[in-house]
C-alpha atoms as a PDB file:
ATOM      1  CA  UNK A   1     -23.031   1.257 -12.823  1.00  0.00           C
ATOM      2  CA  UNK A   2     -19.657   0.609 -13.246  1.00  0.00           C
ATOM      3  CA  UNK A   3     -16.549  -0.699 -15.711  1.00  0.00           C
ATOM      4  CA  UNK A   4     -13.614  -2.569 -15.156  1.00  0.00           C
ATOM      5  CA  UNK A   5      -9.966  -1.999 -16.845  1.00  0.00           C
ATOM      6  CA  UNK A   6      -6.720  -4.333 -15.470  1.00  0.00           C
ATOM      7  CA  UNK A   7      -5.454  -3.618 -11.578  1.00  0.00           C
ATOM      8  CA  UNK A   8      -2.206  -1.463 -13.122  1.00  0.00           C
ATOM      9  CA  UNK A   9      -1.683   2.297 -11.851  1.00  0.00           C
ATOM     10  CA  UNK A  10      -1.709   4.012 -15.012  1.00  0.00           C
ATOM     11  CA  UNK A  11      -4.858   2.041 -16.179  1.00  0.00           C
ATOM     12  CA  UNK A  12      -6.733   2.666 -13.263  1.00  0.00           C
ATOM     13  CA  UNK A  13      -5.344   6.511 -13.777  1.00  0.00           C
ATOM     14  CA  UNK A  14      -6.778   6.679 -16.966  1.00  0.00           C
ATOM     15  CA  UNK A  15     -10.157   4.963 -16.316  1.00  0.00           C
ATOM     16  CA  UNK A  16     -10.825   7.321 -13.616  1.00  0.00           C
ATOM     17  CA  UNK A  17     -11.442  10.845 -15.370  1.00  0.00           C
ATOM     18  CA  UNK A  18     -13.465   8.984 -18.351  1.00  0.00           C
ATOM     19  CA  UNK A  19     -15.557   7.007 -15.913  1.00  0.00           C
ATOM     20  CA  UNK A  20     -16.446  10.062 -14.042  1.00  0.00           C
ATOM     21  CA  UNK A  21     -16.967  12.436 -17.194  1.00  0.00           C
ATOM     22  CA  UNK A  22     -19.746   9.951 -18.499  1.00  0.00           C
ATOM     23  CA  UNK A  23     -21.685   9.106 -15.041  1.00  0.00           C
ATOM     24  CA  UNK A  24     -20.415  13.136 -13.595  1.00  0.00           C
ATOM     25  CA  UNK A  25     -19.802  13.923 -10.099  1.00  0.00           C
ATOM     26  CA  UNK A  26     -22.679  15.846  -8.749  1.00  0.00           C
ATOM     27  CA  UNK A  27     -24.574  13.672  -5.787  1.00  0.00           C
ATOM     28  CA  UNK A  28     -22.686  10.532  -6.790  1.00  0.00           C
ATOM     29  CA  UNK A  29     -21.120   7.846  -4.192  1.00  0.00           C
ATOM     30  CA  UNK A  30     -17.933   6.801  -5.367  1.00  0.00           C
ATOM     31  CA  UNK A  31     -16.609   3.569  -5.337  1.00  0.00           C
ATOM     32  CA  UNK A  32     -13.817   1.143  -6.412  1.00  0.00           C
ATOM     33  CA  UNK A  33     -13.463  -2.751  -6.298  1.00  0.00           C
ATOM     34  CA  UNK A  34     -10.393  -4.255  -6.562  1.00  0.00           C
ATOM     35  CA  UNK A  35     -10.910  -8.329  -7.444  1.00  0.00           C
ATOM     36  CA  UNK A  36      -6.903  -9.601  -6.654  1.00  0.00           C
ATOM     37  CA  UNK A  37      -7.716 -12.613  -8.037  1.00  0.00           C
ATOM     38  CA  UNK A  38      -8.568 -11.540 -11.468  1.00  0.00           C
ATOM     39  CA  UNK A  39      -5.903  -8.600 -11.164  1.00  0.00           C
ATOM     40  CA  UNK A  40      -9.117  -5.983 -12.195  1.00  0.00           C
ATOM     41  CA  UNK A  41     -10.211  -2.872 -10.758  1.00  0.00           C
ATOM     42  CA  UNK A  42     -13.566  -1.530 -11.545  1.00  0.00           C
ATOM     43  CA  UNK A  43     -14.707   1.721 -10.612  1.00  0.00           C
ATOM     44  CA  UNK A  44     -18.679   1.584  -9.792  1.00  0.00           C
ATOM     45  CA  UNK A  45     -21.420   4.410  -8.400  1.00  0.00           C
ATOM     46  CA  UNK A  46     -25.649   3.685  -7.432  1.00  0.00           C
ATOM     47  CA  UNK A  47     -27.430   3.416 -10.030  1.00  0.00           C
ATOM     48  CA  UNK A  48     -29.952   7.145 -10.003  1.00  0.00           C
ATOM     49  CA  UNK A  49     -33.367   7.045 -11.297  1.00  0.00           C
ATOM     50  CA  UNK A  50     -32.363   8.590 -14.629  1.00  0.00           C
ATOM     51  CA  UNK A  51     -29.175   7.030 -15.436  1.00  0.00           C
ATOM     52  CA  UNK A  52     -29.172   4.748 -18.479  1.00  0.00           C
ATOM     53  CA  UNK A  53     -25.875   2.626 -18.400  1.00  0.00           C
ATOM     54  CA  UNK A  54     -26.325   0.414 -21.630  1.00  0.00           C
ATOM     55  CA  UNK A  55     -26.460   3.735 -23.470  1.00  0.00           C
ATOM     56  CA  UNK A  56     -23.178   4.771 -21.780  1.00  0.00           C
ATOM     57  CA  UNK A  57     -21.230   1.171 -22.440  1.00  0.00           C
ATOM     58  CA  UNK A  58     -21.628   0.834 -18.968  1.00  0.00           C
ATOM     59  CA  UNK A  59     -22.290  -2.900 -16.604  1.00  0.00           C
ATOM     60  CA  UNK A  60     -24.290  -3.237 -13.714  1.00  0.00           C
ATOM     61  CA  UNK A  61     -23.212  -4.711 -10.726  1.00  0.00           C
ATOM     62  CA  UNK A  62     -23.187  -5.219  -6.817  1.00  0.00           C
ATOM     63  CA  UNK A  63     -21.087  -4.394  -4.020  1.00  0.00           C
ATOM     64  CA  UNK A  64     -20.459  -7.998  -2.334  1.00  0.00           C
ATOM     65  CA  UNK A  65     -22.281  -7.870   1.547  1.00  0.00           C
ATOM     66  CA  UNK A  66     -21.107  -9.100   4.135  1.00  0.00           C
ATOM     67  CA  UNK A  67     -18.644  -7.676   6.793  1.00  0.00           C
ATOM     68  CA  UNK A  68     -15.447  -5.501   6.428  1.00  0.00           C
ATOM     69  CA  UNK A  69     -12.701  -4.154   8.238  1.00  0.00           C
ATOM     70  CA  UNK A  70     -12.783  -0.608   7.742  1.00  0.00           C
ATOM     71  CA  UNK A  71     -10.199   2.082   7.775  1.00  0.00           C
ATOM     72  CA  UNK A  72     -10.045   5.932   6.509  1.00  0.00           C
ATOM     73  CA  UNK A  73      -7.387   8.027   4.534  1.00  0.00           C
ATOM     74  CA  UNK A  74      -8.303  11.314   5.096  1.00  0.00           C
ATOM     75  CA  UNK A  75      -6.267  14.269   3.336  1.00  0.00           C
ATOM     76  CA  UNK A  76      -5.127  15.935  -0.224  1.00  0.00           C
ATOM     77  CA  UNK A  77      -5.881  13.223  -2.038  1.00  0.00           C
ATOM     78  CA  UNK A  78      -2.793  13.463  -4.502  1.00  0.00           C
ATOM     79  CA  UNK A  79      -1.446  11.817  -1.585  1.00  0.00           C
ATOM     80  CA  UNK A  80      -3.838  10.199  -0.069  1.00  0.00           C
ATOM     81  CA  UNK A  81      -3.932   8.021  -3.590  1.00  0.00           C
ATOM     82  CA  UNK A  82      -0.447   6.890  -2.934  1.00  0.00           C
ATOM     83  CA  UNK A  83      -1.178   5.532   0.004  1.00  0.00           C
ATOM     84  CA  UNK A  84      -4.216   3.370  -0.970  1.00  0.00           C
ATOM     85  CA  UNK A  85      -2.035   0.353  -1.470  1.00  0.00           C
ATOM     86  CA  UNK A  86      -0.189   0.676   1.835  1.00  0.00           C
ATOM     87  CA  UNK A  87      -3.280   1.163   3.707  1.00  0.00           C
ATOM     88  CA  UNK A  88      -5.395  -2.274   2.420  1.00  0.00           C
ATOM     89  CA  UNK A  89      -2.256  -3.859   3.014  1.00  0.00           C
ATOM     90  CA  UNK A  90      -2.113  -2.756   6.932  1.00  0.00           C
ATOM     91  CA  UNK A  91      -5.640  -3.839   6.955  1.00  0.00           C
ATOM     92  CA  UNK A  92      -5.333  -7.119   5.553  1.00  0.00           C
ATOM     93  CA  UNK A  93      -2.165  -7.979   7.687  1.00  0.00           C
ATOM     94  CA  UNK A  94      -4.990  -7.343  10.782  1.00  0.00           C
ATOM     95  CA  UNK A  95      -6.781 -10.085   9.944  1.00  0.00           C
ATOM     96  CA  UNK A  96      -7.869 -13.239   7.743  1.00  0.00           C
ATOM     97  CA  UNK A  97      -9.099 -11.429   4.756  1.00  0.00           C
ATOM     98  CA  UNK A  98     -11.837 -13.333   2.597  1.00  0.00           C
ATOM     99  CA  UNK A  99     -10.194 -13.413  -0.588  1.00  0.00           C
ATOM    100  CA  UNK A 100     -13.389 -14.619  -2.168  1.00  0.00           C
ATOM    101  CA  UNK A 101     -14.796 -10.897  -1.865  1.00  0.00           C
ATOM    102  CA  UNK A 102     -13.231  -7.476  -3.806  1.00  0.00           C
ATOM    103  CA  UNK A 103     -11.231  -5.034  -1.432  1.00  0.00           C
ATOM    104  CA  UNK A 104     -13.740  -1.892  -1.575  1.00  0.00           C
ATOM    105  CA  UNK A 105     -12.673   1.420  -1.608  1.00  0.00           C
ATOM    106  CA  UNK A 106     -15.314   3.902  -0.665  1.00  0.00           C
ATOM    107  CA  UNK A 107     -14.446   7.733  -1.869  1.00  0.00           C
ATOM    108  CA  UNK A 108     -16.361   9.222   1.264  1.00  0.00           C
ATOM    109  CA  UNK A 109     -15.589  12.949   0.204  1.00  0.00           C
ATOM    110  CA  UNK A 110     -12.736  14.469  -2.117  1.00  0.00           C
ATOM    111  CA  UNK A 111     -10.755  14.192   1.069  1.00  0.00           C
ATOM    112  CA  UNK A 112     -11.669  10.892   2.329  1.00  0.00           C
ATOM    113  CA  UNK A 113     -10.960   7.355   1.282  1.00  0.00           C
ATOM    114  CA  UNK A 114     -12.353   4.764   3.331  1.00  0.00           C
ATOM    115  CA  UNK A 115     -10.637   1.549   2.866  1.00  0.00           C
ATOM    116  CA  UNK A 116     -12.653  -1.911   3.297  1.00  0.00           C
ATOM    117  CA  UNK A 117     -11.399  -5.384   3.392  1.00  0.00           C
ATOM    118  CA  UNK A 118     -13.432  -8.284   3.546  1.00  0.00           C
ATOM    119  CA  UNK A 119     -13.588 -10.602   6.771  1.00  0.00           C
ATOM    120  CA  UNK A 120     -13.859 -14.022   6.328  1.00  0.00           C
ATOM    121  CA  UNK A 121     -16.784 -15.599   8.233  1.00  0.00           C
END
């Protein structure tokens, strides 16, 4: 399940609390794709057995395979957030990034941010 808003700070701040109020917290993976091409950022979880996203406004999607350079912010996360944007661009200066696929970030634990950018092939 997931929704979209534009890649802007306070949008993304905003969609955040009101994503996770309607899907809630409890034994849910976390993640966020961020499509620089289309400047969006869409915050996305599995889908559970009970969940009914057309009854919460909410699309379905697909994390894009293939493989990813990983790396891990790991700390409070009111600053661990700030350095989200720092940390994908480290990554990406590591390598040829495949700008066809989202950067993923994977919310591992409320203390853990996992950071993934797409290799090209």
């Amino acid at each position: 399940m997931q929704q979209a808003t534009v890649d802007e700070l306070t949008r993304i701040q905003q969609l955040w609390p009101s994503f996770e109020e309607l899907v809630g917290l409890r034994g849910r993976k976390m993640y966020a794709q961020v499509d620089e091409r289309r400047n969006t950022y869409t915050v996305c979880t599995p889908v559970k057995e009970d969940d009914r996203p057309d009854g919460l406004g909410l699309e379905l999607g697909t994390l894009a395979g293939g493989s990813y350079l990983r790396g891990r912010l790991v700390g409070d996360p009111a600053q661990t957030y700030g350095q989200i944007a720092a940390g994908m661009a480290e990554l990406k200066g590591m390598l040829r990034a495949d700008d066809d696929r989202p950067l993923v970030e994977f919310y591992r634990r409320h203390d853990q941010i996992e950071l993934w950018v797409p290799i090209r092939s």
